[in-house]
Protein backbone atom coordinates (compact mmCIF):
# COMPACT_ATOMS: atom_id res chain seq x y z
CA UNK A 1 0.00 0.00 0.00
CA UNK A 2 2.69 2.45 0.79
CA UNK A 3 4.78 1.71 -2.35
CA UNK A 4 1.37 2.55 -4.35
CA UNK A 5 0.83 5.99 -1.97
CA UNK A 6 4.47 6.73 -2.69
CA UNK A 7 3.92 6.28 -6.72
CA UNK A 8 0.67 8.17 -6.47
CA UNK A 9 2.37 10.95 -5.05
CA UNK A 10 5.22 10.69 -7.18
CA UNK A 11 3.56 10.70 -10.97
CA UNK A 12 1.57 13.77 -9.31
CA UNK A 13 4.30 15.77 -8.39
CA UNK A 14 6.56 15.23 -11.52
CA UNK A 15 3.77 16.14 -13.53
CA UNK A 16 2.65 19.37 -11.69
CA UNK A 17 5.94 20.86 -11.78
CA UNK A 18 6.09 20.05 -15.83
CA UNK A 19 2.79 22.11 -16.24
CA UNK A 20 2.44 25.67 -16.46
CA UNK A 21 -1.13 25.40 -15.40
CA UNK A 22 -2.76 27.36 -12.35
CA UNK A 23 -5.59 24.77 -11.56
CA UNK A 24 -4.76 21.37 -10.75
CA UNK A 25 -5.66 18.15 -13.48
CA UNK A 26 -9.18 18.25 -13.79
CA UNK A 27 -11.69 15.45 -13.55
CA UNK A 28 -12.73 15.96 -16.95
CA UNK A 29 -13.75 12.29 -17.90
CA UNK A 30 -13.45 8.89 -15.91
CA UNK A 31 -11.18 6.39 -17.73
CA UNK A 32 -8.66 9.08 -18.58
CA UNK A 33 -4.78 8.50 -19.31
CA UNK A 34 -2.59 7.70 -15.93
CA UNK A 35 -0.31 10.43 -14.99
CA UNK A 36 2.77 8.49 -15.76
CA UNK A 37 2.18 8.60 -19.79
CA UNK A 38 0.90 12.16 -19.47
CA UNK A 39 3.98 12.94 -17.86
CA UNK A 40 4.93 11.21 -20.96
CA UNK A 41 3.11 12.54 -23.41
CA UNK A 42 4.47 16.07 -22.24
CA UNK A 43 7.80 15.53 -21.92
CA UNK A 44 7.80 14.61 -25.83
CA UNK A 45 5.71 17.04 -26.89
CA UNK A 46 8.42 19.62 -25.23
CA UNK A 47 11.61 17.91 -26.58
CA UNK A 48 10.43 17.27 -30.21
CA UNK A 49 8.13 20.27 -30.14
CA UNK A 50 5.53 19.00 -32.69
CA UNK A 51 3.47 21.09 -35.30
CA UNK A 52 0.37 19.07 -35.75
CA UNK A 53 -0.97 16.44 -32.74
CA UNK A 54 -3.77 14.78 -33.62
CA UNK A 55 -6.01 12.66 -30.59
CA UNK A 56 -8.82 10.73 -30.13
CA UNK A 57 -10.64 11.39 -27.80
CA UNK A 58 -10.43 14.49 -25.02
CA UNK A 59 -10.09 14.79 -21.75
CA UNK A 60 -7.01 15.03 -19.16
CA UNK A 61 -4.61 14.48 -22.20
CA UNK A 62 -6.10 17.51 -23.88
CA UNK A 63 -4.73 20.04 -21.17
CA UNK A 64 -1.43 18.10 -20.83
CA UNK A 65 -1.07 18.93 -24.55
CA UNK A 66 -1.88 22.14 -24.89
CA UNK A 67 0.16 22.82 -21.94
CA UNK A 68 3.41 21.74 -23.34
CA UNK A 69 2.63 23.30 -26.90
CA UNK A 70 2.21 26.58 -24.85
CA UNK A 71 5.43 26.08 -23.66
CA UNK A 72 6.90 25.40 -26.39
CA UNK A 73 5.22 28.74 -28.09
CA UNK A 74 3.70 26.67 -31.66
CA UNK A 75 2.04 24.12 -32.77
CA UNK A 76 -1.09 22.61 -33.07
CA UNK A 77 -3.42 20.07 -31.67
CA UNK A 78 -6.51 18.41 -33.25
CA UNK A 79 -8.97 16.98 -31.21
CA UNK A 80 -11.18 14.73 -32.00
CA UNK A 81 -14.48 13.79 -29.80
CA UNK A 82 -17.75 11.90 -30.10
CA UNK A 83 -19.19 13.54 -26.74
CA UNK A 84 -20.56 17.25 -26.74
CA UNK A 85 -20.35 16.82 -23.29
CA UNK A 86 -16.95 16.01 -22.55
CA UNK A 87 -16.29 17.98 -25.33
CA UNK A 88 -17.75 21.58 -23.48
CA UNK A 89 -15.85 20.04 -20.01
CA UNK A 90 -12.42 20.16 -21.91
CA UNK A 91 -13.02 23.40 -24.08
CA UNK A 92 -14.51 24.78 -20.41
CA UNK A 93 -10.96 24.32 -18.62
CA UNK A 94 -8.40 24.64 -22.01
CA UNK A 95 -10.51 28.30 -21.72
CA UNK A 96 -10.12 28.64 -18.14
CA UNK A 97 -6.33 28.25 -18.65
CA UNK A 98 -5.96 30.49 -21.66
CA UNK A 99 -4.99 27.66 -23.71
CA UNK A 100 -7.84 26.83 -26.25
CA UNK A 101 -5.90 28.77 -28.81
CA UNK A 102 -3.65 25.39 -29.24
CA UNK A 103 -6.43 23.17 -29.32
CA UNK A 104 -9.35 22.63 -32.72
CA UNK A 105 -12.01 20.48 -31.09
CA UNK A 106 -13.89 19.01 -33.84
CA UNK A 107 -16.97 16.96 -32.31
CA UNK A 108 -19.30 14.57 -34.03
CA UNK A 109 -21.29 11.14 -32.71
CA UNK A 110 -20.34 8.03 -33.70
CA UNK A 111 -21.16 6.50 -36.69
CA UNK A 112 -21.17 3.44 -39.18
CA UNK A 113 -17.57 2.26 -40.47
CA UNK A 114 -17.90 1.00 -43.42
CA UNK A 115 -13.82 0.54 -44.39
CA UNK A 116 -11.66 -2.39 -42.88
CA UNK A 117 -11.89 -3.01 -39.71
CA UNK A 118 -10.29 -5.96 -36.85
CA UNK A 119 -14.28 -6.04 -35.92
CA UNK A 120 -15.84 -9.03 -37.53
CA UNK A 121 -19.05 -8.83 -39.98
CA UNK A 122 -21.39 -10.60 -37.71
CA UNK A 123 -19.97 -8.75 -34.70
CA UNK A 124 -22.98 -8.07 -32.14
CA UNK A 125 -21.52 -4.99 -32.22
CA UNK A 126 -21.66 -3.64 -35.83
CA UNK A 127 -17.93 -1.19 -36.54
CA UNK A 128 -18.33 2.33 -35.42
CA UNK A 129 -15.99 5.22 -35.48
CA UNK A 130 -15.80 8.70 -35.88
CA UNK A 131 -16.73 10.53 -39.28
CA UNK A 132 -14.18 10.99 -41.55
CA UNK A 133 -15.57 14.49 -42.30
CA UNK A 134 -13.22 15.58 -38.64
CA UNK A 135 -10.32 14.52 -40.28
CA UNK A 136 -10.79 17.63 -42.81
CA UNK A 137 -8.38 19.80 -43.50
CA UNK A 138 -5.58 18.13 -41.26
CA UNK A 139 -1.87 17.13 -42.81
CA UNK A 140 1.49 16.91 -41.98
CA UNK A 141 1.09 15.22 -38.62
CA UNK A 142 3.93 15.41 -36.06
CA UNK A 143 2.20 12.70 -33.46
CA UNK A 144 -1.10 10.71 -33.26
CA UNK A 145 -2.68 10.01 -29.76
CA UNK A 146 -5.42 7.22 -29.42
CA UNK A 147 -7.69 7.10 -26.64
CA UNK A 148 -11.04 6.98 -28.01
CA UNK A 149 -13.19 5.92 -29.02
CA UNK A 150 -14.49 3.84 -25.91
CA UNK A 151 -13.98 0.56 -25.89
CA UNK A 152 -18.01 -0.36 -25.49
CA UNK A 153 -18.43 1.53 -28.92
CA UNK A 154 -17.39 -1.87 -30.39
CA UNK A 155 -15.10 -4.76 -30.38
CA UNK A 156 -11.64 -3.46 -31.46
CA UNK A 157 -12.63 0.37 -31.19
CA UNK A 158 -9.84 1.87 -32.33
CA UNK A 159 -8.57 0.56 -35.02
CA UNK A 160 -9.74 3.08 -37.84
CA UNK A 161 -7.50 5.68 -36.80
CA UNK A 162 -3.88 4.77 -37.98
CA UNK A 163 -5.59 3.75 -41.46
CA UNK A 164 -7.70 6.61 -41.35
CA UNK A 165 -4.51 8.62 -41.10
CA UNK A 166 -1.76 7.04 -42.69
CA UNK A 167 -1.10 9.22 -45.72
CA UNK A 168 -1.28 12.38 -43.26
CA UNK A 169 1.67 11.27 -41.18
CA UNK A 170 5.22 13.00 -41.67
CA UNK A 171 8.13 10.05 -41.84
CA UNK A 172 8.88 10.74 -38.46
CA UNK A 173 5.63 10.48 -36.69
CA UNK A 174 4.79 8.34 -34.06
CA UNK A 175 1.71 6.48 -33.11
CA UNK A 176 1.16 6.30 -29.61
CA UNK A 177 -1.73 4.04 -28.30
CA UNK A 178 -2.59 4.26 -24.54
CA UNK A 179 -4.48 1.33 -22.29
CA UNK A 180 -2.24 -1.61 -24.03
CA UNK A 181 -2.62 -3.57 -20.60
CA UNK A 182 -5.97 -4.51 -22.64
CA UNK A 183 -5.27 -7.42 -25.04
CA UNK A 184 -7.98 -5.55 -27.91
CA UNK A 185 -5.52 -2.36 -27.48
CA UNK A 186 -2.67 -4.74 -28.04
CA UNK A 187 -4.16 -6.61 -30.88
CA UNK A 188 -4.45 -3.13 -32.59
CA UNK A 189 -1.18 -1.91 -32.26
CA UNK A 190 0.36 -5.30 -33.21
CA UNK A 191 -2.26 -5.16 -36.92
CA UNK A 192 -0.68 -1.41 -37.76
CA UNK A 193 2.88 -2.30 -37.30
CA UNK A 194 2.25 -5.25 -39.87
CA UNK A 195 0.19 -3.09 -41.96
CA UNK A 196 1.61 0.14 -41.98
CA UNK A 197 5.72 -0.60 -41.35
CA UNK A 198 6.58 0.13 -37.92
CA UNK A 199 8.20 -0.46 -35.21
CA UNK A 200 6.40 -1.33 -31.69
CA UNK A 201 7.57 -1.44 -28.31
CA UNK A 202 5.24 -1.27 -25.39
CA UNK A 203 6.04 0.63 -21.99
CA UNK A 204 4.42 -0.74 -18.81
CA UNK A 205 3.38 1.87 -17.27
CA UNK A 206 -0.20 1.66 -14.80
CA UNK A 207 -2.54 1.12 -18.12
CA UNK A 208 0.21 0.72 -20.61
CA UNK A 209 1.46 2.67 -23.66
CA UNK A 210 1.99 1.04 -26.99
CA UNK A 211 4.73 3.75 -29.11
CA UNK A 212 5.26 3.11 -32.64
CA UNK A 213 8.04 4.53 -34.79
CA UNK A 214 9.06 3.41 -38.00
CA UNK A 215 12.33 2.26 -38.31
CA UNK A 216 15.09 3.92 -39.92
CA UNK A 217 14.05 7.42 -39.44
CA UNK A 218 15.78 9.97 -37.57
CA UNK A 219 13.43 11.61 -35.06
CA UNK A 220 13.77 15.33 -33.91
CA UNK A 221 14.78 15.92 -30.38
CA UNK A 222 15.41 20.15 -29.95
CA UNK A 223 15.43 20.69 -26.33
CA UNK A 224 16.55 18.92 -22.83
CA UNK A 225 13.75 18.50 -20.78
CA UNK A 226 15.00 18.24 -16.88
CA UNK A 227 13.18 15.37 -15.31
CA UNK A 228 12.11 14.04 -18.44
CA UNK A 229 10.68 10.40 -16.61
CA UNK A 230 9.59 8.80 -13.62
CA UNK A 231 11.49 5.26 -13.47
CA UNK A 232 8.67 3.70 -14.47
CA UNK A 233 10.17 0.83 -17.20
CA UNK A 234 12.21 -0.98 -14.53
CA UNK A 235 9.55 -0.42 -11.85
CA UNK A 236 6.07 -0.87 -13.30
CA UNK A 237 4.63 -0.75 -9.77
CA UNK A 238 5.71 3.23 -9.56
CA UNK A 239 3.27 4.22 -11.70
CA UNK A 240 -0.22 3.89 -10.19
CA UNK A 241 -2.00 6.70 -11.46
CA UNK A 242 -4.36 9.25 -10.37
CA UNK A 243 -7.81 8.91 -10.03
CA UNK A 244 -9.34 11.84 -12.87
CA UNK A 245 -13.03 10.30 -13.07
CA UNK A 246 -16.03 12.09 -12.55
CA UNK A 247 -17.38 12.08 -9.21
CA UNK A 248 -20.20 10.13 -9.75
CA UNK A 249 -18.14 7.72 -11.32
CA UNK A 250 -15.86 7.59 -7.89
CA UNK A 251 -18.78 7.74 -6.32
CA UNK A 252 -19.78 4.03 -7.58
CA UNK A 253 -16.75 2.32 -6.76
């Protein structure tokens, strides 16, 4: 219990000293990303300092994001969310923080998939995702983030969005797929290195992080971040997250 308490308090602290935020991580969704790969997230957003981010799916990540691409003074991210309400919740604090100016949240429902997909044809579950029509207008991506859409939208739920993207990634982007402690999430990741020629490595960090790369390419690293990571690689235990449901959600456990 005490070597969870101690990680707890650990991912917390690295991360709020990384942002530049006045509020505290709100509780802007349940499910969201673990602090250790928003600590992360951010520390690669700041080091590489990205033009175009693309996610799926808002929340926690959002602010991280925009945080470090305020930092860093450019850049761009695109997100992408089937929920007006989580939608307004994210918009409400990126506002609240001065940041929405990094941030285009595009927000549509769910809807039919009608391209390949790792869901079967006689799925209970027919293949949903989110339209394609979001996708407008977006090129020359630095670094995709998949975290949506939920996993009850269908068997296999995320799987549209490397092939929906593929020909809008820069050579050196990366793919970076959280929740791989879930064997769909794994599956996934394991289909678009075959598919789409690269490289996968998985972190285990509290929910896991799958990181693809393609092989060969020089990525750009301009800047040092201090403190870059938690030892979290070695020590998988040391990085219990942080609990950023809604309360009603807490409220049920």
């Amino acid at each position: 219990m005490q070597n969870r308490l101690y990680a707890q308090l650990e991912s917390l602290s690295w991360l709020q000293q990384r942002l530049s935020i006045k509020g505290q991580l709100p509780p802007l969704r349940g499910w969201a990303t673990s602090p250790d790969v928003l600590l992360r997230l951010h520390t690669h957003i700041m080091q590489t300092k990205p033009s175009v981010i693309v996610e799926f799916g808002s929340g926690a990540s959002t602010l991280v994001i925009a945080d470090a691409l305020s930092q860093n003074g450019s850049g761009k991210l695109y997100s992408i969310e089937h929920s007006d309400y989580y939608g307004a919740q994210t918009m409400a604090t990126l506002e609240a923080e001065q940041l929405q100016r990094f941030v285009d949240m595009r927000i549509a429902a769910i809807e039919p998939w009608e391209k390949e997909h790792l869901n079967s044809i006689d799925a209970e579950k027919p293949s949903q995702w989110y339209p394609l029509a979001l996708l407008d207008n977006i090129s020359d991506i630095d670094l995709l983030w998949v975290d949506g859409p939920p996993g009850a939208t269908c068997l296999y739920s995320r799987y549209p969005a490397l092939p929906a993207l593929a020909d809008k990634l820069l050579p050196h982007a990366e793919v970076w797929m959280d929740d791989t402690t879930r064997q769909e999430e794994k599956d996934i990741c394991e289909r678009w290195a075959k598919d789409h020629h690269f490289e996968l490595e998985y972190h285990p960090l509290e929910k896991g992080l799958g990181r693809l790369t393609r092989p060969g390419v020089e990525r750009p690293v301009t800047a040092t971040v201090k403190n870059a990571f938690v030892r979290t690689d070695d020590h998988p235990e040391r990085a219990i997250g942080l609990d950023f449901s809604l309360p009603e959600i807490r409220n049920k456990g």
